[in-house]
PDB file of N, CA and C in Angstrom:
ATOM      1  N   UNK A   1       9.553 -54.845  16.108  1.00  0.00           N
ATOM      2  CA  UNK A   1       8.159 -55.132  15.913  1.00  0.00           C
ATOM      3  C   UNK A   1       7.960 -56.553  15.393  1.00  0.00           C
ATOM      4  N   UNK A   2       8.895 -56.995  14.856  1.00  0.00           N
ATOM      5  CA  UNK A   2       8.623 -58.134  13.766  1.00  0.00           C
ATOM      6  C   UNK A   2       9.894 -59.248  14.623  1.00  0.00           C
ATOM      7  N   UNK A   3      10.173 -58.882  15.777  1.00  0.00           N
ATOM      8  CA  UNK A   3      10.952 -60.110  16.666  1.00  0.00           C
ATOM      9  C   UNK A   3      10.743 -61.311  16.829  1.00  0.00           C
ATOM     10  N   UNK A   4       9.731 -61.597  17.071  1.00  0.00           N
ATOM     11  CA  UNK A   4       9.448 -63.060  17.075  1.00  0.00           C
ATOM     12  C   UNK A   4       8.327 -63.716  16.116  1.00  0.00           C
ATOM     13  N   UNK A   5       8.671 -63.440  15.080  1.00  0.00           N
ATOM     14  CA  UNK A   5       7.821 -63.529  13.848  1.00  0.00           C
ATOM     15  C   UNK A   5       8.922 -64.930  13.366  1.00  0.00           C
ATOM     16  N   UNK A   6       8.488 -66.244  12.613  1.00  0.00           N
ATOM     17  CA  UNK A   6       9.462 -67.254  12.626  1.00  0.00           C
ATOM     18  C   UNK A   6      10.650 -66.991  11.361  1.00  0.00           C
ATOM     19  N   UNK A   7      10.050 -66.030  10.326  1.00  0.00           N
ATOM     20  CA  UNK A   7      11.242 -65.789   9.109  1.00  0.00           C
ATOM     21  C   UNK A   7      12.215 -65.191   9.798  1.00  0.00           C
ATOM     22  N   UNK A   8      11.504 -63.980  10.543  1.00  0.00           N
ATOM     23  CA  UNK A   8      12.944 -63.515  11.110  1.00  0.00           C
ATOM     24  C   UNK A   8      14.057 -64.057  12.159  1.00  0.00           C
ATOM     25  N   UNK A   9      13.247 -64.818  12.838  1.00  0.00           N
ATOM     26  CA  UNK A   9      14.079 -65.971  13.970  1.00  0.00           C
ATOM     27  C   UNK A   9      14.683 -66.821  12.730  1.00  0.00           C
ATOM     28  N   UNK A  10      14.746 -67.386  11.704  1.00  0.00           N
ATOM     29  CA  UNK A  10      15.184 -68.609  10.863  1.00  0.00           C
ATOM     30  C   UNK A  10      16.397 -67.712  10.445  1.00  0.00           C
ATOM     31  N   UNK A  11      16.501 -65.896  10.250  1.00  0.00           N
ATOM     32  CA  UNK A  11      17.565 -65.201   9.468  1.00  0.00           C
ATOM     33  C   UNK A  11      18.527 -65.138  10.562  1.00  0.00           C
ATOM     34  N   UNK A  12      17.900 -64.952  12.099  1.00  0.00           N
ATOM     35  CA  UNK A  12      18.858 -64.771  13.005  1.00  0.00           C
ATOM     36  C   UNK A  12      19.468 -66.070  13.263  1.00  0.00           C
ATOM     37  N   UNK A  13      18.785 -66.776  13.563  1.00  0.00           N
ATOM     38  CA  UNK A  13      19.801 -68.266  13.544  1.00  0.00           C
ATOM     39  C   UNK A  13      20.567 -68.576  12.719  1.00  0.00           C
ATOM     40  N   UNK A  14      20.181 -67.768  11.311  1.00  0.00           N
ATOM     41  CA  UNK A  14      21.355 -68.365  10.307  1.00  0.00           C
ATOM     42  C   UNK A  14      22.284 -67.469  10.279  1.00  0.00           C
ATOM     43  N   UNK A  15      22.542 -66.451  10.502  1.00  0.00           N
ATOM     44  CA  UNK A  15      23.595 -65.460  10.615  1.00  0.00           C
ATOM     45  C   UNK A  15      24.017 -65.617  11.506  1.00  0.00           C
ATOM     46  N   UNK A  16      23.487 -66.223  13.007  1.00  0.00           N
ATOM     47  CA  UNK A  16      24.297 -67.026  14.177  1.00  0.00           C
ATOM     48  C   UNK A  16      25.496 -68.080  13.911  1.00  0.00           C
ATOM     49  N   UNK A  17      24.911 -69.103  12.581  1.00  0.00           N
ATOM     50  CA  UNK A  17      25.802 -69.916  12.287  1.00  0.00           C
ATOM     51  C   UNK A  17      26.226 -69.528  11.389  1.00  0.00           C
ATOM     52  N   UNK A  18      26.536 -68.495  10.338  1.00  0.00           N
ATOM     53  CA  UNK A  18      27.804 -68.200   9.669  1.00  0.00           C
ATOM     54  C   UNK A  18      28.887 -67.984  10.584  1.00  0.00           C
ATOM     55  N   UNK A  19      28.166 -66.430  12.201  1.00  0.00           N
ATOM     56  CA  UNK A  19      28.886 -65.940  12.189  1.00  0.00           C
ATOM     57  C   UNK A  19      29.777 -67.107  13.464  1.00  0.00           C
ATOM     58  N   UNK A  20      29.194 -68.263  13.981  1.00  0.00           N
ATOM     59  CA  UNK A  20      29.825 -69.541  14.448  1.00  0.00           C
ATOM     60  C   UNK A  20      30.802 -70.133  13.584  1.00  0.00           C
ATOM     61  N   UNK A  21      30.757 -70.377  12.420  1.00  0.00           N
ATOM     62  CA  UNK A  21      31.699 -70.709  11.364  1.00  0.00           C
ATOM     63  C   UNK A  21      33.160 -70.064  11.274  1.00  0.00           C
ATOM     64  N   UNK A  22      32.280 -68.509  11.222  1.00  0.00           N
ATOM     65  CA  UNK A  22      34.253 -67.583  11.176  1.00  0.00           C
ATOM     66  C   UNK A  22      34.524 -68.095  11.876  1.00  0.00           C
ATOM     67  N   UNK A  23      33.831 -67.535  13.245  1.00  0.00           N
ATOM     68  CA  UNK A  23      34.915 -67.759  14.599  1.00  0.00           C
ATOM     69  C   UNK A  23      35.713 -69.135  14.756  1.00  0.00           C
ATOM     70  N   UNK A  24      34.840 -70.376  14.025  1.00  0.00           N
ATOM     71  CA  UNK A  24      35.956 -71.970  14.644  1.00  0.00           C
ATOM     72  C   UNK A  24      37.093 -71.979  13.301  1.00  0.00           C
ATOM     73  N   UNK A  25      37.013 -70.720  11.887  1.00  0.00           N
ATOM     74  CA  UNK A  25      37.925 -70.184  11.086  1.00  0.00           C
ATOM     75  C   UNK A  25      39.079 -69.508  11.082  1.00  0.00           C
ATOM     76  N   UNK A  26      38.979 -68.596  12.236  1.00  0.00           N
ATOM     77  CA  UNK A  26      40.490 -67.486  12.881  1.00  0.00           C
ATOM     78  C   UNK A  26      40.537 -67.935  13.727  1.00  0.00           C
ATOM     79  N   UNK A  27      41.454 -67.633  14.517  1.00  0.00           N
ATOM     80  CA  UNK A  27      41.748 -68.026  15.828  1.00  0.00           C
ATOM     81  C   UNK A  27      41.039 -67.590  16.837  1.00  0.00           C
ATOM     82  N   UNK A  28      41.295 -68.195  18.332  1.00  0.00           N
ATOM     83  CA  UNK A  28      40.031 -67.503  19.083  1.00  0.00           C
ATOM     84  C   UNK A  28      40.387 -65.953  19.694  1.00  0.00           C
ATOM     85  N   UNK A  29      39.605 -65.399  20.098  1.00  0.00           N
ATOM     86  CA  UNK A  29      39.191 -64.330  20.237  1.00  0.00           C
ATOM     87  C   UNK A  29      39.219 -63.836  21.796  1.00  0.00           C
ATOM     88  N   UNK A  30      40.029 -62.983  22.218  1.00  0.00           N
ATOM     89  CA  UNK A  30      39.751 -62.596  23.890  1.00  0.00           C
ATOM     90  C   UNK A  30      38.314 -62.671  24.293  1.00  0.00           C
ATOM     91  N   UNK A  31      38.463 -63.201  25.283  1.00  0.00           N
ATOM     92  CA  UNK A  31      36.979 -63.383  26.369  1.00  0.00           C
ATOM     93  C   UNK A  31      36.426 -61.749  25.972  1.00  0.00           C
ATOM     94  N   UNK A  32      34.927 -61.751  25.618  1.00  0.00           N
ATOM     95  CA  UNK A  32      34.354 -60.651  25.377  1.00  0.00           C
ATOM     96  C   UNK A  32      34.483 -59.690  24.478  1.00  0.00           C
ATOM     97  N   UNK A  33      35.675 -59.922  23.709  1.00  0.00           N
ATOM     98  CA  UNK A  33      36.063 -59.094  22.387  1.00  0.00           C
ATOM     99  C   UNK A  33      34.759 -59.729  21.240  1.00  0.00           C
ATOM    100  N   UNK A  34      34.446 -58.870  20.357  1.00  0.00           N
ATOM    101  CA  UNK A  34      33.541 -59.303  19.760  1.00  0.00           C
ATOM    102  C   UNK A  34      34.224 -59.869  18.354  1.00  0.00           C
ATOM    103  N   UNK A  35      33.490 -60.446  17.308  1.00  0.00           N
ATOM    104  CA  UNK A  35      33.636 -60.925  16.550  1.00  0.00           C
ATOM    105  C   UNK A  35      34.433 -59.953  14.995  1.00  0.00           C
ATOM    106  N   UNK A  36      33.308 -58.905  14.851  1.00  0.00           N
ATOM    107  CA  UNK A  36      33.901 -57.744  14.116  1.00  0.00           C
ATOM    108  C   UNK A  36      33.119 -56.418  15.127  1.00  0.00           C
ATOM    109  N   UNK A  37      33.691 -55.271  14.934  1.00  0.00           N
ATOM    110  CA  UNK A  37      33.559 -54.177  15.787  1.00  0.00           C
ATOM    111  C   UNK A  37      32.015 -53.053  15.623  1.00  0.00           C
ATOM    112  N   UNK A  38      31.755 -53.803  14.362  1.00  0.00           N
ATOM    113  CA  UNK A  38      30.600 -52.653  14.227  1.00  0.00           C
ATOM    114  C   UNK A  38      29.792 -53.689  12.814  1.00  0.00           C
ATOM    115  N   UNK A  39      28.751 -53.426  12.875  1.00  0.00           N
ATOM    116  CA  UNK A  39      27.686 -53.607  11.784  1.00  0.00           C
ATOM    117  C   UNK A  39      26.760 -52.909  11.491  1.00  0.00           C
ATOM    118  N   UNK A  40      27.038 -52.525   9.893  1.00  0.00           N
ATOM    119  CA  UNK A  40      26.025 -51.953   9.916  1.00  0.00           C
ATOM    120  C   UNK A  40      24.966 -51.924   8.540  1.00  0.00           C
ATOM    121  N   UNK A  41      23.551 -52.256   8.525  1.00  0.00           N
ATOM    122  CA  UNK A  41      22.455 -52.364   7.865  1.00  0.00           C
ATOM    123  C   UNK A  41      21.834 -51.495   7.745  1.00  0.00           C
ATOM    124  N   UNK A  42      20.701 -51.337   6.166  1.00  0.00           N
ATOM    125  CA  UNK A  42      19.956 -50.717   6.473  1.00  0.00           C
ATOM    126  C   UNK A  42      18.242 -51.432   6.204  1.00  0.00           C
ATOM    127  N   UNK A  43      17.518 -50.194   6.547  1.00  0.00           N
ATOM    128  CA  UNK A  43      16.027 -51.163   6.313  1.00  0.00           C
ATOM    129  C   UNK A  43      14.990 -49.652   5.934  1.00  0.00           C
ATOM    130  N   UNK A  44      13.540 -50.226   6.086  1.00  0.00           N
ATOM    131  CA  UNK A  44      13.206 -49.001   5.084  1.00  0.00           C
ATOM    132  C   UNK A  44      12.684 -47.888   5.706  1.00  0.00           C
ATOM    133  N   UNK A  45      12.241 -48.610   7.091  1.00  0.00           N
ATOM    134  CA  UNK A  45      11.745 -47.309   7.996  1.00  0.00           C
ATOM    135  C   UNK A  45      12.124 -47.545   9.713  1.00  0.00           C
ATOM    136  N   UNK A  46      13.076 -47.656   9.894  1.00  0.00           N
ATOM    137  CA  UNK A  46      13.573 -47.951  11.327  1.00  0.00           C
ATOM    138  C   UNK A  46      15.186 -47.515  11.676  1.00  0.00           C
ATOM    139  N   UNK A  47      15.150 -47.273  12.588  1.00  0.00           N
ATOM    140  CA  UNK A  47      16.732 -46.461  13.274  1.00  0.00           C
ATOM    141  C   UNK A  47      17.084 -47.345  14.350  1.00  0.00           C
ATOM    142  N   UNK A  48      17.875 -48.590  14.351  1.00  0.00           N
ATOM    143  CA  UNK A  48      18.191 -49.006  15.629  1.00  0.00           C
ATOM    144  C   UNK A  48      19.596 -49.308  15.957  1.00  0.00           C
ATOM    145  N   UNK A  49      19.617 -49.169  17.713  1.00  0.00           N
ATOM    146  CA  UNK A  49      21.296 -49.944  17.744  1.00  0.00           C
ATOM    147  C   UNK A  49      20.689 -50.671  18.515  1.00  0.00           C
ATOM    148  N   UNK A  50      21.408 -52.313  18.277  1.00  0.00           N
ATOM    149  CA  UNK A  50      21.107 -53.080  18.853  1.00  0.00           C
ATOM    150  C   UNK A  50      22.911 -53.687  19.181  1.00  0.00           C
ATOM    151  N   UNK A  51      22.532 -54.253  20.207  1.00  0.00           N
ATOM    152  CA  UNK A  51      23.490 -54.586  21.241  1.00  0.00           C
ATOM    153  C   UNK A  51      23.259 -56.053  22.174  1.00  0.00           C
ATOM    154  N   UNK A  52      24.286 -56.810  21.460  1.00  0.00           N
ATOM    155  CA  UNK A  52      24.173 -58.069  21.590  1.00  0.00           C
ATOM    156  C   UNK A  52      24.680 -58.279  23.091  1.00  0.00           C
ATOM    157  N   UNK A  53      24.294 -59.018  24.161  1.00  0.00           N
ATOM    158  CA  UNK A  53      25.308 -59.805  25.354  1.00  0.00           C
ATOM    159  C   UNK A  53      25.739 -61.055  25.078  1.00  0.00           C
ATOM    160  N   UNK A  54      26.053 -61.378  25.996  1.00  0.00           N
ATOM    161  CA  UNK A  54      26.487 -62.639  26.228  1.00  0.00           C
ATOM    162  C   UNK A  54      25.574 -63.618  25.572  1.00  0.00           C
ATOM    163  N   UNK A  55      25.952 -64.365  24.592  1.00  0.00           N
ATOM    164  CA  UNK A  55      24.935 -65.472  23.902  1.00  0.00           C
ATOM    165  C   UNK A  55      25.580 -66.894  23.861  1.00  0.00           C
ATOM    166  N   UNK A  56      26.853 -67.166  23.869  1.00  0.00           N
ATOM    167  CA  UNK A  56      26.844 -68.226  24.308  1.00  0.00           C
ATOM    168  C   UNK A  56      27.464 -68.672  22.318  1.00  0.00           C
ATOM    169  N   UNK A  57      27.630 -67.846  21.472  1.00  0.00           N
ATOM    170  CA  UNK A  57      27.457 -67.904  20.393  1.00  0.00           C
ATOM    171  C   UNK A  57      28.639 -67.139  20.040  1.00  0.00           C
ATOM    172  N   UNK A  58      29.004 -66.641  18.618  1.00  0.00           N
ATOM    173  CA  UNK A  58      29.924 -65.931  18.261  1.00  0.00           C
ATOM    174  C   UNK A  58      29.379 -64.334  17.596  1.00  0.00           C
ATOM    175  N   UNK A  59      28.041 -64.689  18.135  1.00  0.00           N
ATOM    176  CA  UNK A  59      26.935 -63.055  17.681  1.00  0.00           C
ATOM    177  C   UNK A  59      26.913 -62.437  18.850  1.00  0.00           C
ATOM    178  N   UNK A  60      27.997 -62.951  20.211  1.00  0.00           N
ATOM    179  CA  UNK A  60      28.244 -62.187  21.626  1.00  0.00           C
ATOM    180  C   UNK A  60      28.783 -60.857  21.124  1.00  0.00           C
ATOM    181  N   UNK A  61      28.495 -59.853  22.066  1.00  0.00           N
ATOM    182  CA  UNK A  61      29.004 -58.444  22.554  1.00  0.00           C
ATOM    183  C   UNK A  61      29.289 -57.776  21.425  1.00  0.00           C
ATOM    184  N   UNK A  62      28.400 -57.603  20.072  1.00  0.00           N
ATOM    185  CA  UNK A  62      27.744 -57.053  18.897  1.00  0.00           C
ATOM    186  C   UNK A  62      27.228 -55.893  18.643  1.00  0.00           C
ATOM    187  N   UNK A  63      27.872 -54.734  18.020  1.00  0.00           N
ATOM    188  CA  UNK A  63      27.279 -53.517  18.278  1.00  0.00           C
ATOM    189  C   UNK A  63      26.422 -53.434  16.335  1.00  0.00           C
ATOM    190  N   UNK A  64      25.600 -53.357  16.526  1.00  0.00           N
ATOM    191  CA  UNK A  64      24.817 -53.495  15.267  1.00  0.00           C
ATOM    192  C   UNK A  64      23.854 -52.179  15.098  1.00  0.00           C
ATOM    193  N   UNK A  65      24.278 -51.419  14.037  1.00  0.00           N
ATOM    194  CA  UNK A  65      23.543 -50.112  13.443  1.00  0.00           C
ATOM    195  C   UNK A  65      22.524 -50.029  12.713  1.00  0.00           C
ATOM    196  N   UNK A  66      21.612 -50.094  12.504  1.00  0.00           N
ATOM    197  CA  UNK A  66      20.403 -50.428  11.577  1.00  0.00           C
ATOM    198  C   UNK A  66      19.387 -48.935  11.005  1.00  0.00           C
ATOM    199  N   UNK A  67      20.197 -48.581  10.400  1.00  0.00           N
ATOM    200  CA  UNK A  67      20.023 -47.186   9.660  1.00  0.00           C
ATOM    201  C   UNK A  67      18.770 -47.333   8.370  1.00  0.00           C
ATOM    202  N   UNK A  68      17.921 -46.506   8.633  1.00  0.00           N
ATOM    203  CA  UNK A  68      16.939 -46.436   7.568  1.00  0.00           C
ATOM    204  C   UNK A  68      16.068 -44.692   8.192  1.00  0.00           C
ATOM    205  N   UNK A  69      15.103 -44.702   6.653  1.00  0.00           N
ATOM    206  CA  UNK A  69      13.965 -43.431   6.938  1.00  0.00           C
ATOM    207  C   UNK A  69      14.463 -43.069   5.825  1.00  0.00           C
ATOM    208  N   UNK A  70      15.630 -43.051   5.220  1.00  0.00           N
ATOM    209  CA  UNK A  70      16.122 -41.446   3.948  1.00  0.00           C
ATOM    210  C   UNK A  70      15.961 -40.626   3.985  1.00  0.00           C
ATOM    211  N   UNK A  71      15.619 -39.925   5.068  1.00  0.00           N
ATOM    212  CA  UNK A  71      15.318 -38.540   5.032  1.00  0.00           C
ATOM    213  C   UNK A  71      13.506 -38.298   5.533  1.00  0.00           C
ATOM    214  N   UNK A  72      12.983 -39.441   5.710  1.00  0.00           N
ATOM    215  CA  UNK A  72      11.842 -39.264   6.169  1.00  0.00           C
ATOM    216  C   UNK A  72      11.723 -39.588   7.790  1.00  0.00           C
ATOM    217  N   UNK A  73      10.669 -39.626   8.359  1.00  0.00           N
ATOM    218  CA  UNK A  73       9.732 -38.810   9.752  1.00  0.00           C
ATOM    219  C   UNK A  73       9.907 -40.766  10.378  1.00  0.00           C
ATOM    220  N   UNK A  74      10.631 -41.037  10.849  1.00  0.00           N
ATOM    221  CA  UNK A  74      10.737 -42.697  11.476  1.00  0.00           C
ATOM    222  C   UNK A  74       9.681 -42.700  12.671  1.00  0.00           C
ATOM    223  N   UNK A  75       9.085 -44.056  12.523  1.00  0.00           N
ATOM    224  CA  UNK A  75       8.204 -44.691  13.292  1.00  0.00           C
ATOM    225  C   UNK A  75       8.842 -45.511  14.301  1.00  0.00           C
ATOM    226  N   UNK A  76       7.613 -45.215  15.357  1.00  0.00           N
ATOM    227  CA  UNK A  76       8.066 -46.367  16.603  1.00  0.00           C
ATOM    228  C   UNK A  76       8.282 -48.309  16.210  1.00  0.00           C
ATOM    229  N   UNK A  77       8.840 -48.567  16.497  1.00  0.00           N
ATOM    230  CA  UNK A  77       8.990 -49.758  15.919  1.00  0.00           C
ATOM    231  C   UNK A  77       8.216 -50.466  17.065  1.00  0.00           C
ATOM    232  N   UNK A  78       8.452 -50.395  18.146  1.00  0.00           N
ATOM    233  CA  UNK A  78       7.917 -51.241  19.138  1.00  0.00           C
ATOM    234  C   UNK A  78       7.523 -50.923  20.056  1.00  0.00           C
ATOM    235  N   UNK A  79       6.325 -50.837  20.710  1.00  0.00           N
ATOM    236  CA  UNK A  79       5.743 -50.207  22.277  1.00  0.00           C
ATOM    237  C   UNK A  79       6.213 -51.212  23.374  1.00  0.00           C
ATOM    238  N   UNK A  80       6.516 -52.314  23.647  1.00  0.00           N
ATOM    239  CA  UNK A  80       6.775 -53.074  24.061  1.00  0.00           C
ATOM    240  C   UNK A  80       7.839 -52.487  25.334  1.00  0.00           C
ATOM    241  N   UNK A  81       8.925 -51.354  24.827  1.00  0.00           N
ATOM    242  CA  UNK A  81      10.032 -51.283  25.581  1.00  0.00           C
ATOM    243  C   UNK A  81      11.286 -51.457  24.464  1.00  0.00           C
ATOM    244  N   UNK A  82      11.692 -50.973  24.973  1.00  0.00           N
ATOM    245  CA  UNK A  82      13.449 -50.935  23.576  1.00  0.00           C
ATOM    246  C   UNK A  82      14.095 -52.081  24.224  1.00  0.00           C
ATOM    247  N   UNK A  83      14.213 -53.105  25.018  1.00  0.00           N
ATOM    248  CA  UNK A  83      15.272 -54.041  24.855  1.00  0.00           C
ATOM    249  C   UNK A  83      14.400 -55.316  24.873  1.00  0.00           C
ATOM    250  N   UNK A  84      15.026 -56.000  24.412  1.00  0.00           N
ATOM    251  CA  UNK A  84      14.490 -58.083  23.464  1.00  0.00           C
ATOM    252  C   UNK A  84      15.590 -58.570  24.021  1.00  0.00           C
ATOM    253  N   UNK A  85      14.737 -59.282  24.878  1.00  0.00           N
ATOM    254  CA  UNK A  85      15.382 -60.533  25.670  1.00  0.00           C
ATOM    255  C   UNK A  85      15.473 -61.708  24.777  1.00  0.00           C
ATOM    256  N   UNK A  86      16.606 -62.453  24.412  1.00  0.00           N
ATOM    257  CA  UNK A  86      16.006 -63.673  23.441  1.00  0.00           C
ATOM    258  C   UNK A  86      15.589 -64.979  24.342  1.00  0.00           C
TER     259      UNK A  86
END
């Protein structure tokens, strides 16, 4: 819901370049292997997996868990359609 809102584009770019940093830190990485295997967050009323492609970045092929509700009734986050093209 809140995708292209500019705080949240300024958090994704910056967690782009940490996670650019590891990667020129370890060694490189097989074509398409991802960076670490799973992530996972939470937030206060949303359930998502999001699933990174090809970016050109080291936030490629990203399986990201985004766990929230506590036990309560979760809302649609977005009418739009479930996938964000960046």
């Amino acid at each position: 819901m809140h995708c292209d809102q500019p705080e949240v584009l300024r958090v994704r770019g910056q967690l782009r370049h940490v996670l650019n940093q590891v990667a020129k830190a370890i060694k490189p990485l097989r074509q398409n292997q991802p960076l670490v295997n799973l992530i996972l967050s939470g937030h206060s009323h949303c359930l998502e997996h999001i699933r990174t492609l090809e970016t050109g970045h080291a936030d490629s092929h990203l399986d990201w868990i985004v766990c929230g509700g506590s036990g309560a009734s979760l809302r649609r986050q977005r009418r739009a359609g479930a996938q964000i093209i960046e």
